[in-house]
N, C-alpha and C. Protein backbone atom coordinates (compact mmCIF):
# COMPACT_ATOMS: atom_id res chain seq x y z
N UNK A 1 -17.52 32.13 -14.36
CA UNK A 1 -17.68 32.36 -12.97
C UNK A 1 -17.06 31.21 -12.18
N UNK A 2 -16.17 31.51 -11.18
CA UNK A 2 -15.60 30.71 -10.20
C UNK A 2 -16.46 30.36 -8.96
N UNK A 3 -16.39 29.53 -7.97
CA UNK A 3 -17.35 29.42 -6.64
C UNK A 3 -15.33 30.42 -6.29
N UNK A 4 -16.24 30.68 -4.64
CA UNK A 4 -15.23 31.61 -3.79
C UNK A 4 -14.37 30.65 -3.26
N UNK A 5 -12.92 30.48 -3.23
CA UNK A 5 -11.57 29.66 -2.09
C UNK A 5 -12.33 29.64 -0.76
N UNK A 6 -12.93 28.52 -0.49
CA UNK A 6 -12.47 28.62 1.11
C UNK A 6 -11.87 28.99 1.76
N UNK A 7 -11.61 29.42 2.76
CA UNK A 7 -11.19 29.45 3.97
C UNK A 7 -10.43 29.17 4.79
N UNK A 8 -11.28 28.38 5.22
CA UNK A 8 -10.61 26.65 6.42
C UNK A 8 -11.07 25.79 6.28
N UNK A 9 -11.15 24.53 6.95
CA UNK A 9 -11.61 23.43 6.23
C UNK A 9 -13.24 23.25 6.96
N UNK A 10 -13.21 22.39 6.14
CA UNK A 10 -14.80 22.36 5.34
C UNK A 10 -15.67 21.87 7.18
N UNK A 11 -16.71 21.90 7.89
CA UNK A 11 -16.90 21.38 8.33
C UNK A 11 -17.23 20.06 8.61
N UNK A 12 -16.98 18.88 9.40
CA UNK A 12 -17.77 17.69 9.07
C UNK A 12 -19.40 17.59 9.32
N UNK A 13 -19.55 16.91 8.14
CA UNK A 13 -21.29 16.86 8.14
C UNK A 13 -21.01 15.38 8.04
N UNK A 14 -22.68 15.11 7.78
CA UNK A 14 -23.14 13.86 7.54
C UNK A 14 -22.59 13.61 5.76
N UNK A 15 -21.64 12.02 5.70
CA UNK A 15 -21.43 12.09 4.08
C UNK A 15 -22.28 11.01 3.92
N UNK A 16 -21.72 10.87 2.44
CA UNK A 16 -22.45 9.25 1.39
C UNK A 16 -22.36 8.15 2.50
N UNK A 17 -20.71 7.99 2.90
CA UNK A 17 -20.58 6.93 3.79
C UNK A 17 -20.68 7.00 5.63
N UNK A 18 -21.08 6.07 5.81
CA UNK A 18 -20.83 5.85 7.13
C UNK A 18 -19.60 6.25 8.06
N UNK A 19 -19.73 6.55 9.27
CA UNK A 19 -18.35 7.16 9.90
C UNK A 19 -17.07 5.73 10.42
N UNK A 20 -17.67 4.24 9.96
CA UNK A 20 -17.02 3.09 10.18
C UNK A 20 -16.57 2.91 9.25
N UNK A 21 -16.63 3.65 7.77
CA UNK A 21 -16.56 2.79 6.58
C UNK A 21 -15.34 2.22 6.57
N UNK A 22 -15.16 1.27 5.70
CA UNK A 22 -13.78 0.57 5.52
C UNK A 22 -13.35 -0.24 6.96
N UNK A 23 -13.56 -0.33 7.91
CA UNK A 23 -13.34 -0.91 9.14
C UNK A 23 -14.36 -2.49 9.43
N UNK A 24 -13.44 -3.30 9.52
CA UNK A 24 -14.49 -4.81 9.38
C UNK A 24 -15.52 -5.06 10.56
N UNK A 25 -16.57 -5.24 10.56
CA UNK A 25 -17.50 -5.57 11.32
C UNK A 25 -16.78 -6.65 12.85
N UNK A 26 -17.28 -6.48 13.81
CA UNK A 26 -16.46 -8.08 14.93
C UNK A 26 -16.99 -9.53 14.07
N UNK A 27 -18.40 -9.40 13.83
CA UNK A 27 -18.86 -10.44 13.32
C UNK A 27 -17.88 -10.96 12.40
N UNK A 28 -17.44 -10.43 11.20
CA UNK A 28 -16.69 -10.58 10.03
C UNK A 28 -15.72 -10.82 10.72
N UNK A 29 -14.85 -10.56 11.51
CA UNK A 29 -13.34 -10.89 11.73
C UNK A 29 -13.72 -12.06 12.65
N UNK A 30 -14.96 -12.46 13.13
CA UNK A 30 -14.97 -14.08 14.00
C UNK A 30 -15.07 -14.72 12.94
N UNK A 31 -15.72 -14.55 11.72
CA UNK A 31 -16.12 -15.58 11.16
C UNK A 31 -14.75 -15.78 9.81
N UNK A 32 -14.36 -14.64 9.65
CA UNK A 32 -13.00 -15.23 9.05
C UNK A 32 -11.99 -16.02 10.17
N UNK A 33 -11.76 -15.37 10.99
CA UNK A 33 -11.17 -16.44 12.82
C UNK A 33 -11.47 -17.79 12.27
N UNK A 34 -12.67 -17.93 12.45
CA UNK A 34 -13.13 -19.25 12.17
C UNK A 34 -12.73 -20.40 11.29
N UNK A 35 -12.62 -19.68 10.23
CA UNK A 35 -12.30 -19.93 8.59
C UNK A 35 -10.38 -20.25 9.05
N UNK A 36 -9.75 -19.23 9.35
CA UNK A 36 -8.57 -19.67 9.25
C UNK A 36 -8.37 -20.59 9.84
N UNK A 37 -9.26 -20.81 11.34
CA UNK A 37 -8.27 -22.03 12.58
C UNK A 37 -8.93 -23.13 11.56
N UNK A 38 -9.69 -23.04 11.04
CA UNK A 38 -10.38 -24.58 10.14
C UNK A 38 -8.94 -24.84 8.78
N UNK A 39 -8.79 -24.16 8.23
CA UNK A 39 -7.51 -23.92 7.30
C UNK A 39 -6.35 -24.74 8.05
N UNK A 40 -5.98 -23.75 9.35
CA UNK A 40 -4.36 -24.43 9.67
C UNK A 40 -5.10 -25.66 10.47
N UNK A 41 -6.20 -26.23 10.89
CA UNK A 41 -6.44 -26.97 11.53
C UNK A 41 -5.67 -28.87 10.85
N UNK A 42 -5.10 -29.40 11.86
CA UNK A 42 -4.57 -30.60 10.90
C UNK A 42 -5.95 -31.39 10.23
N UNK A 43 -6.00 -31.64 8.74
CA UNK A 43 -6.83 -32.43 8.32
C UNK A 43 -6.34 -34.20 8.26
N UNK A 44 -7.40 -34.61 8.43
CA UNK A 44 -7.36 -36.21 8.74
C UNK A 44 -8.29 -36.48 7.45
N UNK A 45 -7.27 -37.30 6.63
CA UNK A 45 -7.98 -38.00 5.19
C UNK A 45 -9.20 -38.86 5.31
N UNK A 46 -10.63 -38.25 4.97
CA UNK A 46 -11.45 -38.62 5.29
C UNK A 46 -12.07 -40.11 4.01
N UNK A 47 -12.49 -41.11 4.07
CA UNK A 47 -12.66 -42.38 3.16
C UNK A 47 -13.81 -41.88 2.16
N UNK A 48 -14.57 -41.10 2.86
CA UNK A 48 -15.88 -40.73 1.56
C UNK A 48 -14.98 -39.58 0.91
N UNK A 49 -13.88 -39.33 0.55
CA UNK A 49 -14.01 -37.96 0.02
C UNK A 49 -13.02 -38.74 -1.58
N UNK A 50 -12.67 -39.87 -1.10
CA UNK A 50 -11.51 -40.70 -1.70
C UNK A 50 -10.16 -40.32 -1.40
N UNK A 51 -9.48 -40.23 -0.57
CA UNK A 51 -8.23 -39.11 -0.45
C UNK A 51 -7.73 -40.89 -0.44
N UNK A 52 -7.77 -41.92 0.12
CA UNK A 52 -7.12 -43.29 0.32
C UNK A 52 -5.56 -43.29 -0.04
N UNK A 53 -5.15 -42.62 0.77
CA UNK A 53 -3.89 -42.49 1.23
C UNK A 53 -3.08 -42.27 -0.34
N UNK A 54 -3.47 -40.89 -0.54
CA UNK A 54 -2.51 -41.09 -2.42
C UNK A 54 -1.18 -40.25 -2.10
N UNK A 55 -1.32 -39.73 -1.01
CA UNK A 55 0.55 -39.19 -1.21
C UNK A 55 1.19 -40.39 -0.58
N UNK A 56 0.91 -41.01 0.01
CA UNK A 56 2.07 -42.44 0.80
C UNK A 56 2.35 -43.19 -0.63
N UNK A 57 1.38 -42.95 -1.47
CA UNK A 57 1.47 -44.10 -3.13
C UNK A 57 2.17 -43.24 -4.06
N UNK A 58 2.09 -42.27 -3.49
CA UNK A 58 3.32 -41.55 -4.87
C UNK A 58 4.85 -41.11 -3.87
N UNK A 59 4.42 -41.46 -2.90
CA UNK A 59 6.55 -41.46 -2.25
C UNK A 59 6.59 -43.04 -1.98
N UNK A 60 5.77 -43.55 -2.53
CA UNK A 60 6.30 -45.02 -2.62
C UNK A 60 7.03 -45.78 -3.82
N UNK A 61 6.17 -44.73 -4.86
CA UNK A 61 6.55 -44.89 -6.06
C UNK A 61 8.28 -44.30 -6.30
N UNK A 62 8.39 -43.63 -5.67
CA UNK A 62 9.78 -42.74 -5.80
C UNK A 62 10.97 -43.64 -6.10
């Protein structure tokens, strides 16, 4: 036994997913925003982290 060919198309109902799915929240796209300007933001070599100037010591070495 077969079910019967439709018709036309199916009506929309309520599905599994949400009618936003796949589409990023505002929240989510500020807080990646955020994330990137911190990324391209210029970093300044901070003394507690030890960074003490090691690329000027290896193009010195050159």
């Amino acid at each position: 036994m077969s079910a019967p060919t439709p018709t036309g198309p199916q009506p929309e109902g309520p599905g599994l997913q949400p009618p936003d799915y796949g589409q990023p929240s505002p929240a989510l796209i500020a807080r990646a925003d955020r994330g990137y300007a911190r990324f391209l933001a210029d970093q300044v070599p901070d003394v507690a982290t030890g960074g003490h100037d090691q690329e000027d010591d290896a193009a010195g070495a050159r």
